[in-house]
C-alpha atoms as a PDB file:
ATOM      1  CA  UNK A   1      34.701 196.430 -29.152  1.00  0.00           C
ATOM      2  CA  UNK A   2      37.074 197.244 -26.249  1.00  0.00           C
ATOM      3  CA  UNK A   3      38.392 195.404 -23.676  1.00  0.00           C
ATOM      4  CA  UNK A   4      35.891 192.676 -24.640  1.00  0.00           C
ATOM      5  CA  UNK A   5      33.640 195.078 -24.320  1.00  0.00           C
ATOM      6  CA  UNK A   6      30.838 196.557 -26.918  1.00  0.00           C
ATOM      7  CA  UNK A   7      30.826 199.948 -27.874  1.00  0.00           C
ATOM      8  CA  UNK A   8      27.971 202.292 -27.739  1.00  0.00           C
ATOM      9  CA  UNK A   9      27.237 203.352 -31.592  1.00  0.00           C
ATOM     10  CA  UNK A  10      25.328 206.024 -33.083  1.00  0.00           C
ATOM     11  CA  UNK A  11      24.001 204.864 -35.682  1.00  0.00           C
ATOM     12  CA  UNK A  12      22.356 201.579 -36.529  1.00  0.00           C
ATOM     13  CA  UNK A  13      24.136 198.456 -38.240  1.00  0.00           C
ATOM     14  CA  UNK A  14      22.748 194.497 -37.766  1.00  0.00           C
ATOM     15  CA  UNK A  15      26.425 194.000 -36.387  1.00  0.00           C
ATOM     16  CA  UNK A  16      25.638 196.216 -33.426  1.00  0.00           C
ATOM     17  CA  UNK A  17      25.087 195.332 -29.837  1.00  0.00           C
ATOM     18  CA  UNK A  18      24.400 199.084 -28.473  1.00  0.00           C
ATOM     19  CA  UNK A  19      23.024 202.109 -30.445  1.00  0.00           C
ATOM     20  CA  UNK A  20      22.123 205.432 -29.734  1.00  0.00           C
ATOM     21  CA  UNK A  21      20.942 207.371 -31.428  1.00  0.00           C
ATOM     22  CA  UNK A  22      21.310 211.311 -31.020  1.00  0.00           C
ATOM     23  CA  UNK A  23      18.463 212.411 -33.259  1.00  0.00           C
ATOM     24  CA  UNK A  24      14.826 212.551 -34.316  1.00  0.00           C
ATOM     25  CA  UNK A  25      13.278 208.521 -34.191  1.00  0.00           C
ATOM     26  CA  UNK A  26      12.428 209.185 -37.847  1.00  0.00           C
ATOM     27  CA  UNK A  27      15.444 209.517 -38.620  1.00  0.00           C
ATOM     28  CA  UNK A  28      16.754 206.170 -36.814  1.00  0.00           C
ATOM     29  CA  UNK A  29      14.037 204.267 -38.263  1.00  0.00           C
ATOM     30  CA  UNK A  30      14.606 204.909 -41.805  1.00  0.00           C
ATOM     31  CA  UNK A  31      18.406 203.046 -41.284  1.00  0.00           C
ATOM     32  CA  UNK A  32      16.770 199.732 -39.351  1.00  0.00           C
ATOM     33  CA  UNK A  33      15.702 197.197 -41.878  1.00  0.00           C
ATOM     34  CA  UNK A  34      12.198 195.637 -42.587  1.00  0.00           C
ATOM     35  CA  UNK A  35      10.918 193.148 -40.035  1.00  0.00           C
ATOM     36  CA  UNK A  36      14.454 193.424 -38.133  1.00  0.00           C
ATOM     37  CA  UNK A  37      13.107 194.069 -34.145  1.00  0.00           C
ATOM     38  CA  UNK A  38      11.547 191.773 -32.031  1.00  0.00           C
ATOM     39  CA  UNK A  39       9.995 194.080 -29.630  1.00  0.00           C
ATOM     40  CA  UNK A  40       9.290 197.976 -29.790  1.00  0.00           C
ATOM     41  CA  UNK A  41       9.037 199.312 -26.389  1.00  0.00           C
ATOM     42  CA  UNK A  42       8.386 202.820 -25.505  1.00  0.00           C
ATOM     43  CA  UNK A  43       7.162 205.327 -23.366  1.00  0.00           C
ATOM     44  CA  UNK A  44       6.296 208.116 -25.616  1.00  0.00           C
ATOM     45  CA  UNK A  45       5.613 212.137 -24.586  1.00  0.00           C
ATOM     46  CA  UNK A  46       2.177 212.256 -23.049  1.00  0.00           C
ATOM     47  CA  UNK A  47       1.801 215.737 -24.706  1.00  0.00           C
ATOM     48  CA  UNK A  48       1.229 217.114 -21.336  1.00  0.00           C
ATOM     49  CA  UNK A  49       3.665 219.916 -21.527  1.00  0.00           C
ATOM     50  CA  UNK A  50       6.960 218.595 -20.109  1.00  0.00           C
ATOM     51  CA  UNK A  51      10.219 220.169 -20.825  1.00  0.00           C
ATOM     52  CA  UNK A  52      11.498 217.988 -23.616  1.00  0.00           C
ATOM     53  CA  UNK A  53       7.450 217.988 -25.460  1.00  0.00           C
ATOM     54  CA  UNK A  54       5.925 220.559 -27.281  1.00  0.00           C
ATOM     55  CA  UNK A  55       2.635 221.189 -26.349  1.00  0.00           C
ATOM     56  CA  UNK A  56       0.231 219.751 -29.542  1.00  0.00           C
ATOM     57  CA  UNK A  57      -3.897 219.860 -29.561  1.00  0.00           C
ATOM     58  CA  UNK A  58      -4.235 216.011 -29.250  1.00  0.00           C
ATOM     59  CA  UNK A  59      -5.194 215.134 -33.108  1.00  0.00           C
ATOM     60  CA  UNK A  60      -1.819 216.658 -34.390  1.00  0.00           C
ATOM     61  CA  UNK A  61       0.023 214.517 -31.647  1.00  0.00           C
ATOM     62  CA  UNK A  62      -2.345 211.303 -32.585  1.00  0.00           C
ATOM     63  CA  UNK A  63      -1.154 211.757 -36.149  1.00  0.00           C
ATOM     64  CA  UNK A  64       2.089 212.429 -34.996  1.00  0.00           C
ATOM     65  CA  UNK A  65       2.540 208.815 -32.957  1.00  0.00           C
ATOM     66  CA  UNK A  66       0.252 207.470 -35.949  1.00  0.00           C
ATOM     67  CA  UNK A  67       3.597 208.094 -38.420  1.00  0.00           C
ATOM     68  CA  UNK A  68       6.499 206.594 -35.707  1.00  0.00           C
ATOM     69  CA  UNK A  69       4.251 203.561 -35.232  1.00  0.00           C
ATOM     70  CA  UNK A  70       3.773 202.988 -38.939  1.00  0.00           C
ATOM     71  CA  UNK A  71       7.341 203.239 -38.895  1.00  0.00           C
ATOM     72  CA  UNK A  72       8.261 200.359 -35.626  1.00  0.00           C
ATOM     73  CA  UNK A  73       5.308 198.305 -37.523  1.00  0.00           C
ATOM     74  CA  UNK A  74       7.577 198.589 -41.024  1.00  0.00           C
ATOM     75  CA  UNK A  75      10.656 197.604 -38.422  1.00  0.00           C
ATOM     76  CA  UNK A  76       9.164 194.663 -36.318  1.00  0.00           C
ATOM     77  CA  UNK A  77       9.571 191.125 -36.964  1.00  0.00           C
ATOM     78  CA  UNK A  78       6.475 189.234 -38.046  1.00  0.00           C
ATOM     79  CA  UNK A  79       6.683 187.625 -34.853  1.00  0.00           C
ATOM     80  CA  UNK A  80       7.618 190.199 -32.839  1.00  0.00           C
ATOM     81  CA  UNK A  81       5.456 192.150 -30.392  1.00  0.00           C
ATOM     82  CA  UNK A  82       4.984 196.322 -30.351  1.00  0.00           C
ATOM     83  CA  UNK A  83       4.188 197.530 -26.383  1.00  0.00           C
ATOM     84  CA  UNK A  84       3.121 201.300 -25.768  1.00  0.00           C
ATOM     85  CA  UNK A  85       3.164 202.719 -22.073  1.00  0.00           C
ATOM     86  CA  UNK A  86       0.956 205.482 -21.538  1.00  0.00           C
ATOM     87  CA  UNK A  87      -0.591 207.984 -19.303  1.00  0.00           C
ATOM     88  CA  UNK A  88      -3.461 210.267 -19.927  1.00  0.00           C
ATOM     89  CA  UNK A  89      -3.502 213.557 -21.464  1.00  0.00           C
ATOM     90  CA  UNK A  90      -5.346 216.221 -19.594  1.00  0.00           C
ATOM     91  CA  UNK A  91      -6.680 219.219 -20.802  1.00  0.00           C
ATOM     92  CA  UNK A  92      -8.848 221.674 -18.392  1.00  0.00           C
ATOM     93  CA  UNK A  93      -8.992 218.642 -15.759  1.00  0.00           C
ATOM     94  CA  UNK A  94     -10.459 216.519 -17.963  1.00  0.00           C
ATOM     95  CA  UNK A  95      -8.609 213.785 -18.692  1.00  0.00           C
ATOM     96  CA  UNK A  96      -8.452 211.211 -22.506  1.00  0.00           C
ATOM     97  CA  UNK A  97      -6.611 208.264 -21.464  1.00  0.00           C
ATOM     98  CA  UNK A  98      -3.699 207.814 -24.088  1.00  0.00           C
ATOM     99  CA  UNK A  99      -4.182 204.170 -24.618  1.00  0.00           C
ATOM    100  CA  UNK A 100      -7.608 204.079 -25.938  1.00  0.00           C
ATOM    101  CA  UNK A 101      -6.968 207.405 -28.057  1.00  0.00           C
ATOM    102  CA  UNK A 102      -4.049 205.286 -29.660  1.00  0.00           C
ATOM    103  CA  UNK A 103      -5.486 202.019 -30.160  1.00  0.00           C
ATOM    104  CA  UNK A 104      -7.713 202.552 -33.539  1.00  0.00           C
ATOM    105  CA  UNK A 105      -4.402 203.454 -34.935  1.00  0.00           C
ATOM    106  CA  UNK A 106      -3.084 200.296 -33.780  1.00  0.00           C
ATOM    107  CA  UNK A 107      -6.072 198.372 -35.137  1.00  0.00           C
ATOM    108  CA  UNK A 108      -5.802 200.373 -38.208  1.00  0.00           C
ATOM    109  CA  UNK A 109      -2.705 198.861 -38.776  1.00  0.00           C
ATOM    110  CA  UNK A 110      -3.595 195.075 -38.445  1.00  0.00           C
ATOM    111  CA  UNK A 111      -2.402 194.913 -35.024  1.00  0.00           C
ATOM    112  CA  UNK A 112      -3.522 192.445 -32.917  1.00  0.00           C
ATOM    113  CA  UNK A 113      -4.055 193.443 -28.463  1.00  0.00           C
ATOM    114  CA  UNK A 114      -2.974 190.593 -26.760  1.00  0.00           C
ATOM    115  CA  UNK A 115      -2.977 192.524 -22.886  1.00  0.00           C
ATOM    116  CA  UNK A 116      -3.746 195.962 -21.923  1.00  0.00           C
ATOM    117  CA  UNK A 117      -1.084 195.857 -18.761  1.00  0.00           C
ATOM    118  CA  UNK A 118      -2.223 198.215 -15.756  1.00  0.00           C
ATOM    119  CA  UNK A 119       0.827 198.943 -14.127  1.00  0.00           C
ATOM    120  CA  UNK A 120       0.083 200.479 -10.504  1.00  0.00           C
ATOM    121  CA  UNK A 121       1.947 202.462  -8.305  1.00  0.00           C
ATOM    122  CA  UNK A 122       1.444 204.482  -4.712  1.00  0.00           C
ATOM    123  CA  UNK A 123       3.026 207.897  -5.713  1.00  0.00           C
ATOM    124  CA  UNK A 124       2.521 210.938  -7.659  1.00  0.00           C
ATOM    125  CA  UNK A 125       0.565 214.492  -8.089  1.00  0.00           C
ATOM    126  CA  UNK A 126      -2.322 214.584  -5.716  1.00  0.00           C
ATOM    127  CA  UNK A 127      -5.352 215.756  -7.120  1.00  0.00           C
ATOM    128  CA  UNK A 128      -8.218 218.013  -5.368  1.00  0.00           C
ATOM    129  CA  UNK A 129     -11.072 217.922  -7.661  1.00  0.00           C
ATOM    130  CA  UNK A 130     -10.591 214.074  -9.177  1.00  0.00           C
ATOM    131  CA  UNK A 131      -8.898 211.487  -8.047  1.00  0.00           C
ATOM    132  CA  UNK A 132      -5.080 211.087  -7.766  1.00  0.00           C
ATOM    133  CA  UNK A 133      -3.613 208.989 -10.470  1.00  0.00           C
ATOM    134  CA  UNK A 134      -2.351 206.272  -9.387  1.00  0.00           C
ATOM    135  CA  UNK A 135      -1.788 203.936 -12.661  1.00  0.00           C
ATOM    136  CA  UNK A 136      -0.101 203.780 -16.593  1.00  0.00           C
ATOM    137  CA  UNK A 137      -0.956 201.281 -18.713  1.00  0.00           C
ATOM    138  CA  UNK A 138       0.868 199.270 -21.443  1.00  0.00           C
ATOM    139  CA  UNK A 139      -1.478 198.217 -24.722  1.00  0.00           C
ATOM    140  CA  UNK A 140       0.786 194.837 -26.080  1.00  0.00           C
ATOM    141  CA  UNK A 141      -0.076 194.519 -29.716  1.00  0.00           C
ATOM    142  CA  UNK A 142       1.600 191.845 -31.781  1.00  0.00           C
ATOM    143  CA  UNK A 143       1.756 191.650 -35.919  1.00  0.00           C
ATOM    144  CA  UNK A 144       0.064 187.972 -36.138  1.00  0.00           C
ATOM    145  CA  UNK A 145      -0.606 184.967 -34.129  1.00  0.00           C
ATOM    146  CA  UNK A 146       2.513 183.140 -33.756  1.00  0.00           C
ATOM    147  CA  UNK A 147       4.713 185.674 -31.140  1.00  0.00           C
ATOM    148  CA  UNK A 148       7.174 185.284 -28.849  1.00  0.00           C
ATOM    149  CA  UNK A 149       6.027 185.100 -25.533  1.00  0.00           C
ATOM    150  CA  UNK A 150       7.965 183.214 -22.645  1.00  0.00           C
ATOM    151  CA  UNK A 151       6.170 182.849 -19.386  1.00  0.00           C
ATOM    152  CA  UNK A 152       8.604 181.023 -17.173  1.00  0.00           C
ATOM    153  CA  UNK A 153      10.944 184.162 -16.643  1.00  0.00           C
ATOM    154  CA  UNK A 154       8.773 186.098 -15.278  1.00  0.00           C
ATOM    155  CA  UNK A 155       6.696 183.880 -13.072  1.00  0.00           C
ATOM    156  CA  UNK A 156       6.158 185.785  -9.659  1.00  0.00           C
ATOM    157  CA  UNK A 157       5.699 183.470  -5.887  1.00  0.00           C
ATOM    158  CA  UNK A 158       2.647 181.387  -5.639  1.00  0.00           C
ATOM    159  CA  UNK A 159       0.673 183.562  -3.049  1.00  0.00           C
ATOM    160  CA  UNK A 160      -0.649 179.696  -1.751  1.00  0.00           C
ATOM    161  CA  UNK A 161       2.708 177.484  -2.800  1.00  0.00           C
ATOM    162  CA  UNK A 162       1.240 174.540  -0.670  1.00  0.00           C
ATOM    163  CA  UNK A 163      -1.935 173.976  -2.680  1.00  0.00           C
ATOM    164  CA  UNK A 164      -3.084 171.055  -4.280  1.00  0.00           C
ATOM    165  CA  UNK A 165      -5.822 170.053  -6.198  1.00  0.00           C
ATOM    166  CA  UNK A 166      -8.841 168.380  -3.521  1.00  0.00           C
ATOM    167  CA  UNK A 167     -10.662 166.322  -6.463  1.00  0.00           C
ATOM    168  CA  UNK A 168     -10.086 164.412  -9.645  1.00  0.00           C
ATOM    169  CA  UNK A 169      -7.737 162.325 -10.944  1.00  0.00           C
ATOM    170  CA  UNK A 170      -4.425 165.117  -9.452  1.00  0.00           C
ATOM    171  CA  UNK A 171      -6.027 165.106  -6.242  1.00  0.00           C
ATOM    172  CA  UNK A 172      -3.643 165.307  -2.990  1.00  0.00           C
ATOM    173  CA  UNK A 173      -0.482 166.512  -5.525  1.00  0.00           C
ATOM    174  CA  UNK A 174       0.050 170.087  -5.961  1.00  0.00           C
ATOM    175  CA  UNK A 175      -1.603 172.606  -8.159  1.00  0.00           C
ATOM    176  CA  UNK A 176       0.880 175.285  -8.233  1.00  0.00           C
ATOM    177  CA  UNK A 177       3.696 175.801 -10.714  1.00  0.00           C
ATOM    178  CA  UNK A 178       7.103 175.279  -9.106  1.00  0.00           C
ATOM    179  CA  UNK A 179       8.519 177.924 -10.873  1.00  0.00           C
ATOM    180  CA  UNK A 180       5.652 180.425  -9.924  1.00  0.00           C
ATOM    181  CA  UNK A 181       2.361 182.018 -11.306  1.00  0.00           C
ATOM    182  CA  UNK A 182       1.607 184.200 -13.762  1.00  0.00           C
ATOM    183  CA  UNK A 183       2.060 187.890 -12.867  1.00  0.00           C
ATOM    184  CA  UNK A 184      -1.422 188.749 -14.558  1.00  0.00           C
ATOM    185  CA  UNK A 185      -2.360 191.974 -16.292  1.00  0.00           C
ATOM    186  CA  UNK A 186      -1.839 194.739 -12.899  1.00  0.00           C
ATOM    187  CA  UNK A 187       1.580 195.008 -12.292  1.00  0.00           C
ATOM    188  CA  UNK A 188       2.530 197.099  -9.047  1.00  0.00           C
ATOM    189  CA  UNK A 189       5.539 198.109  -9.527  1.00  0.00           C
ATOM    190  CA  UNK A 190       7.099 201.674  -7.892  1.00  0.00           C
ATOM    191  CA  UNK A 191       7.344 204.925  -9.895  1.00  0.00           C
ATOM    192  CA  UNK A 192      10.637 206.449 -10.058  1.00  0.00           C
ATOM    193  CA  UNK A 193      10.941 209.056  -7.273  1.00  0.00           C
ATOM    194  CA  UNK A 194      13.059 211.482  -5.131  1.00  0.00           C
ATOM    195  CA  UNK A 195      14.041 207.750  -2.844  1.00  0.00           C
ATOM    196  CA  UNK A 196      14.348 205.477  -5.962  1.00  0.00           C
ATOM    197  CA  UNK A 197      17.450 204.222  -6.509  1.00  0.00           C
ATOM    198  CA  UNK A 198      17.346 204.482 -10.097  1.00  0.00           C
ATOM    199  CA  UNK A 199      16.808 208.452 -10.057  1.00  0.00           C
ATOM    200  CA  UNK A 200      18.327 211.100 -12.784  1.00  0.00           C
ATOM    201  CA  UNK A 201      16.932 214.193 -13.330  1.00  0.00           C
ATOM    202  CA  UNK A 202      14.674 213.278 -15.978  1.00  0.00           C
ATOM    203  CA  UNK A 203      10.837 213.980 -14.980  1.00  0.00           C
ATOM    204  CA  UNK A 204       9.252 210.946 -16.527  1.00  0.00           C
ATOM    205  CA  UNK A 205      11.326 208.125 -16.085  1.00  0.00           C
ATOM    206  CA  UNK A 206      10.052 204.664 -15.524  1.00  0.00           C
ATOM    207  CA  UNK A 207      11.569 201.714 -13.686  1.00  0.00           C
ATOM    208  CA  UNK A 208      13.933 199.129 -15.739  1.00  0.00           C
ATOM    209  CA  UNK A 209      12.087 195.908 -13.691  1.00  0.00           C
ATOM    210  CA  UNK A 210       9.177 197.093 -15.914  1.00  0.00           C
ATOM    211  CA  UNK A 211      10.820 196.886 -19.018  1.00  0.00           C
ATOM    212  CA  UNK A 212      12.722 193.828 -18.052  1.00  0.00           C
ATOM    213  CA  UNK A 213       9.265 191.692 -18.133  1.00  0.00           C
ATOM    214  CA  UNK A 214       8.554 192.971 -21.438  1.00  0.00           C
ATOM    215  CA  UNK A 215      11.624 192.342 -22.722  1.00  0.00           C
ATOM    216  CA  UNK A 216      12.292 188.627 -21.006  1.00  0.00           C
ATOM    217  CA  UNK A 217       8.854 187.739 -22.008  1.00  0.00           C
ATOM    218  CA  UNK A 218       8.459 188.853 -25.410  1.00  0.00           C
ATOM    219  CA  UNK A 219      12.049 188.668 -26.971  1.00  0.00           C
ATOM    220  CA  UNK A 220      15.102 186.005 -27.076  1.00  0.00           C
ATOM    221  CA  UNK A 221      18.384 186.238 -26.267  1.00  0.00           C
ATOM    222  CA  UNK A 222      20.672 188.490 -29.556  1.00  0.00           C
ATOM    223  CA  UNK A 223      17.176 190.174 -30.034  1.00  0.00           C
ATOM    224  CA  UNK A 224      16.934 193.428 -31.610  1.00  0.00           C
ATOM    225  CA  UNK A 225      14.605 195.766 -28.805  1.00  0.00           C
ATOM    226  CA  UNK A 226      14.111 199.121 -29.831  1.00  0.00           C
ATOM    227  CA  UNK A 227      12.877 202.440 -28.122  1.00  0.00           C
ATOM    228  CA  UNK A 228      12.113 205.356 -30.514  1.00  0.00           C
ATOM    229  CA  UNK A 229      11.971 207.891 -27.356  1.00  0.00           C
ATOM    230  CA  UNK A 230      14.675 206.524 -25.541  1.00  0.00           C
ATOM    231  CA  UNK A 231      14.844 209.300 -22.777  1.00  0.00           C
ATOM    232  CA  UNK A 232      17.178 207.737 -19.724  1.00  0.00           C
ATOM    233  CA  UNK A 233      18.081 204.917 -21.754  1.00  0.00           C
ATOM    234  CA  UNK A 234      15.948 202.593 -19.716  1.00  0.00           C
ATOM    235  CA  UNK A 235      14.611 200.210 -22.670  1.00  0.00           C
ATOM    236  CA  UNK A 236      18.225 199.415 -24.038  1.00  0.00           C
ATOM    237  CA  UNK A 237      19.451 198.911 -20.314  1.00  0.00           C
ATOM    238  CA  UNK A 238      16.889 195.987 -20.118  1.00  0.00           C
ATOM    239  CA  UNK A 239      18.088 194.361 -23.226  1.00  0.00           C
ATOM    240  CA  UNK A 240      21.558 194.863 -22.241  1.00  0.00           C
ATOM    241  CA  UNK A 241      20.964 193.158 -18.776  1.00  0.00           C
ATOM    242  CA  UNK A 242      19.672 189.956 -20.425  1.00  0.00           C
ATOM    243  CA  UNK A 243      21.856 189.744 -23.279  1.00  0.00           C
ATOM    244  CA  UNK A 244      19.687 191.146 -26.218  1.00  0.00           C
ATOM    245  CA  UNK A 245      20.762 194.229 -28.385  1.00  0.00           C
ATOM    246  CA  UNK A 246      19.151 197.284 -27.943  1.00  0.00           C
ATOM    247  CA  UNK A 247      18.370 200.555 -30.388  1.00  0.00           C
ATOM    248  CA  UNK A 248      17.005 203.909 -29.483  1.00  0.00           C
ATOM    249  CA  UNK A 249      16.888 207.811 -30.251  1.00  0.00           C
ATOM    250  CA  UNK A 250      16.662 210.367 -27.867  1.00  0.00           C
ATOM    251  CA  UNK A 251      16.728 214.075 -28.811  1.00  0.00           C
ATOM    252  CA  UNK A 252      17.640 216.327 -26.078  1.00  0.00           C
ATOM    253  CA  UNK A 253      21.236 216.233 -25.421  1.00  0.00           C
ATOM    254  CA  UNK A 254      21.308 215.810 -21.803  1.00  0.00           C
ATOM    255  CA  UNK A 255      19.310 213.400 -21.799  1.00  0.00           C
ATOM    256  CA  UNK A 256      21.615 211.579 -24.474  1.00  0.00           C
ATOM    257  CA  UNK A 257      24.280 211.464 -22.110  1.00  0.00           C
ATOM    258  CA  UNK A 258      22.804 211.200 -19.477  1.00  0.00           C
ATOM    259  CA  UNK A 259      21.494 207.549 -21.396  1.00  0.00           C
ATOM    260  CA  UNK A 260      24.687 206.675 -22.242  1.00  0.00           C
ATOM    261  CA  UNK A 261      26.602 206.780 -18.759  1.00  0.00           C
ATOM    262  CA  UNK A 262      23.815 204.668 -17.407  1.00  0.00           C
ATOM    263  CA  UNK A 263      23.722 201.871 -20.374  1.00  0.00           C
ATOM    264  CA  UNK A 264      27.757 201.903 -19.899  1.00  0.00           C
ATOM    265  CA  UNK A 265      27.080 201.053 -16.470  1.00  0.00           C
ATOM    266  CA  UNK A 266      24.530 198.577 -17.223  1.00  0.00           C
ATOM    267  CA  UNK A 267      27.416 197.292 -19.719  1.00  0.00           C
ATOM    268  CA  UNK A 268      29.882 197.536 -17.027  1.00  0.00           C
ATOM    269  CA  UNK A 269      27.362 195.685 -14.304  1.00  0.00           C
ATOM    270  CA  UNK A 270      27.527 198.683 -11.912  1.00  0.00           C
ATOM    271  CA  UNK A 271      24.671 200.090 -12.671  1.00  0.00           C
ATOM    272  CA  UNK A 272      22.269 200.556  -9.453  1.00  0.00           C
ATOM    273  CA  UNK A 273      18.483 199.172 -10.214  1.00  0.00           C
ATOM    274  CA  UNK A 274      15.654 198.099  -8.037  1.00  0.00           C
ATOM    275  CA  UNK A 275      15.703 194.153  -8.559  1.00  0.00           C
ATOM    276  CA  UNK A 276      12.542 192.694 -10.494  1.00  0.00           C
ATOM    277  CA  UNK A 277       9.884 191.044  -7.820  1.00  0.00           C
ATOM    278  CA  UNK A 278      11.201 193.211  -4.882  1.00  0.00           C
ATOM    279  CA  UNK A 279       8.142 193.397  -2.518  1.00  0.00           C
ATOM    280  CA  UNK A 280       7.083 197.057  -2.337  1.00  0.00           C
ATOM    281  CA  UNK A 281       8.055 199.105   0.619  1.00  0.00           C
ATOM    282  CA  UNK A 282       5.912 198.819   3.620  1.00  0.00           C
ATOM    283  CA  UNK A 283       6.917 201.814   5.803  1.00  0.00           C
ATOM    284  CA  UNK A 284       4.434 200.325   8.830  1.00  0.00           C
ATOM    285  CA  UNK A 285       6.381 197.121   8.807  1.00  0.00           C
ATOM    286  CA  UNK A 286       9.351 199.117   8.459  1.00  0.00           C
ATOM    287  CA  UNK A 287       8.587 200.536  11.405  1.00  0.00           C
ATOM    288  CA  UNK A 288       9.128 203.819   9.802  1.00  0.00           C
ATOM    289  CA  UNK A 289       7.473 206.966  12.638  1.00  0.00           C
ATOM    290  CA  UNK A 290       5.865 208.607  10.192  1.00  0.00           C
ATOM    291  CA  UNK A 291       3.019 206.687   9.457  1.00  0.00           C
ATOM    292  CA  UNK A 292       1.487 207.617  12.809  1.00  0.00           C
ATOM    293  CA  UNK A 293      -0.533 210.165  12.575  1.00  0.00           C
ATOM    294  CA  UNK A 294      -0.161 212.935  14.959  1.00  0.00           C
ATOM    295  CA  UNK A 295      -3.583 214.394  14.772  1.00  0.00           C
ATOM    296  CA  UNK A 296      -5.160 211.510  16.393  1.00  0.00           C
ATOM    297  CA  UNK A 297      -4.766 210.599  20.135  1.00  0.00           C
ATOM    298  CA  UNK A 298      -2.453 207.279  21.321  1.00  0.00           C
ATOM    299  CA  UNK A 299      -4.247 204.452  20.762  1.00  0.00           C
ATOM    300  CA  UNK A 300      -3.839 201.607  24.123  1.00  0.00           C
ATOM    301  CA  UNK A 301      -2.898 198.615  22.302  1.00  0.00           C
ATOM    302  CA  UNK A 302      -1.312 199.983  18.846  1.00  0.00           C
ATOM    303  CA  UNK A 303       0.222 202.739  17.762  1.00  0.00           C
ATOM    304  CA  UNK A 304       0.258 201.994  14.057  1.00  0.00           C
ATOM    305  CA  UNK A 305      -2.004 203.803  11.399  1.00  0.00           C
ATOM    306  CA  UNK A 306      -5.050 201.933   9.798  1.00  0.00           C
ATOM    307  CA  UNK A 307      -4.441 200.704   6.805  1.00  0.00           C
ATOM    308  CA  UNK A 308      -7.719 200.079   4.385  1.00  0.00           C
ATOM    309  CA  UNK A 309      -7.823 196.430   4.653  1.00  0.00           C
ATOM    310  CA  UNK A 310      -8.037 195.774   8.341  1.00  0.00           C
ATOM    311  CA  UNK A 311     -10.949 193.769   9.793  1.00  0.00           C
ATOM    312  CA  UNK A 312     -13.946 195.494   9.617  1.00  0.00           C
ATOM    313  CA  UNK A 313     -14.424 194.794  13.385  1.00  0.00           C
ATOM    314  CA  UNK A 314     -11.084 196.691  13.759  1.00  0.00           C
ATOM    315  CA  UNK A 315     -12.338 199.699  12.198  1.00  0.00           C
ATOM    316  CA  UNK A 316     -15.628 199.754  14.254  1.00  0.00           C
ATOM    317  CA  UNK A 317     -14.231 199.098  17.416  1.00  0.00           C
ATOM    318  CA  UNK A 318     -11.499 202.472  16.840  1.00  0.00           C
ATOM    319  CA  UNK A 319     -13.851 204.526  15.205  1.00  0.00           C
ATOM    320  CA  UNK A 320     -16.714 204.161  18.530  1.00  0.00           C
ATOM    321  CA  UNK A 321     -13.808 204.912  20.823  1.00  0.00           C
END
């Protein structure tokens, strides 16, 4: 330490806080002991031919995740839980969705699927012969039946606060938790773009407020959390934030520094993120011009753009004008 303050090592050791790791995950793994981690967490290539993949037909890169999870399975705590975010890899514009490729190896394994998380989002490639993808997912697998899950720190706002129960023996007090509700299993959450605030110039990087669920819900604080594709550094940044210690390897340089400026400013507390439960931007109620469309004449009595869930007498009434 410095200052009071943990350094960022390179290689793992249980006395730790920080590591990363500048290297293959193989390598990593084979220095973290057996049954060490509480969580694995990662967002691995999608073998779709970004600049830091190499392009694989998709049994060699199945057999290729096959040996790194075998690996985070040796690693992870009996109790601990193993969460895999995925896309879909396309090949002629047809599309095998990642997650269901990958879970027979999971099953394989003894896993057990406790949520397939949908995690939504409004932008991205737009498509002309399919439709535009719009979602990830995350398959949360856990070793055995007694995991680590906490509920209350990630509760989200009632959406009816003032309910209460109308019958039985609770009737007239209310139904709700105080704390809040259970987010459920479709998370929308925005994708890190050109306007995000957490923005680098890695292609593929996703937001820390979705890692921050995983990691509040599934781990303890002084947890080990590790990330065998670390990329941006975005898994260990979570841990960091809520005092658990976090692991991972990244290969391409830039991207290794670029990962360790940010977790030194998540260290520091200066690090810029978008806060977790942040209502997603609305640009009609932020009264932003663009959403009316100038292709279509002034309408008398409103000038914003139709949104799909306005009354259906709405939509009839504008579309005999």
């Amino acid at each position: 330490m410095q200052n009071g303050k943990h350094d960022i090592a390179t290689r793992f050791s249980p006395t730790e806080r920080v590591v990363l790791y500048p290297g293959d995950c193989a390598d990593l793994l084979k220095d973290i002991p057996r049954e060490s981690v509480k969580l694995v967490v990662t967002s691995p290539p999608y073998n779709i031919g970004k600049e830091y993949e190499s392009r694989l037909d998709l049994e060699t890169y199945l057999r290729q995740q096959k040996e790194v999870i075998r690996e985070c399975a040796r690693v992870l705590s009996p109790n601990g839980s193993i969460c895999w975010q995925v896309g879909n890899f396309v090949d002629n514009g047809s599309i095998v969705p990642l997650d269901i490729a990958l879970y027979p190896v999971f099953a394989e394994m003894g896993f057990k699927m406790r949520n397939r998380i949908v995690w939504h989002f409004e932008h991205g490639l737009h498509c002309s012969r399919r439709f535009s993808g719009r979602y990830e997912t995350i398959v949360w697998f856990t070793k055995g039946e007694d995991f680590t899950f906490n509920l209350d720190p990630i509760r989200v706002p009632q959406k009816y606060p003032g309910k209460k129960h109308f019958k039985g023996p609770k009737a007239g007090q209310y139904s709700c938790n105080p704390l809040g509700k259970n987010p459920g299993d479709v998370w929308v959450i925005p994708n890190v773009k050109s306007n995000h605030v957490e923005k680098t110039d890695h292609p593929c990087q996703f937001p820390v407020e979705l890692i921050e669920r995983l990691v509040l819900s599934m781990t303890n604080v002084n947890d080990w959390v590790l990330d065998p594709f670390l990329g941006t550094g975005t898994s260990v940044i979570a841990a960091v934030r809520h005092g658990r210690r976090g692991v991972g390897a990244e290969l391409v340089p830039k991207y290794v520094q670029l990962a360790r400026r940010r977790i030194r400013e998540a260290m520091d507390g200066t690090l810029r993120t978008r806060p977790m439960n942040q209502p997603v931007y609305d640009p009609a109620v932020a009264g932003n011009r663009l959403t009316i469309a100038p292709w279509l004449p002034p309408r008398p009595r409103s000038t914003s753009q139709l949104t799909l869930l306005e009354k259906e007498r709405k939509v009839l009434r504008y579309a005999l004008r």
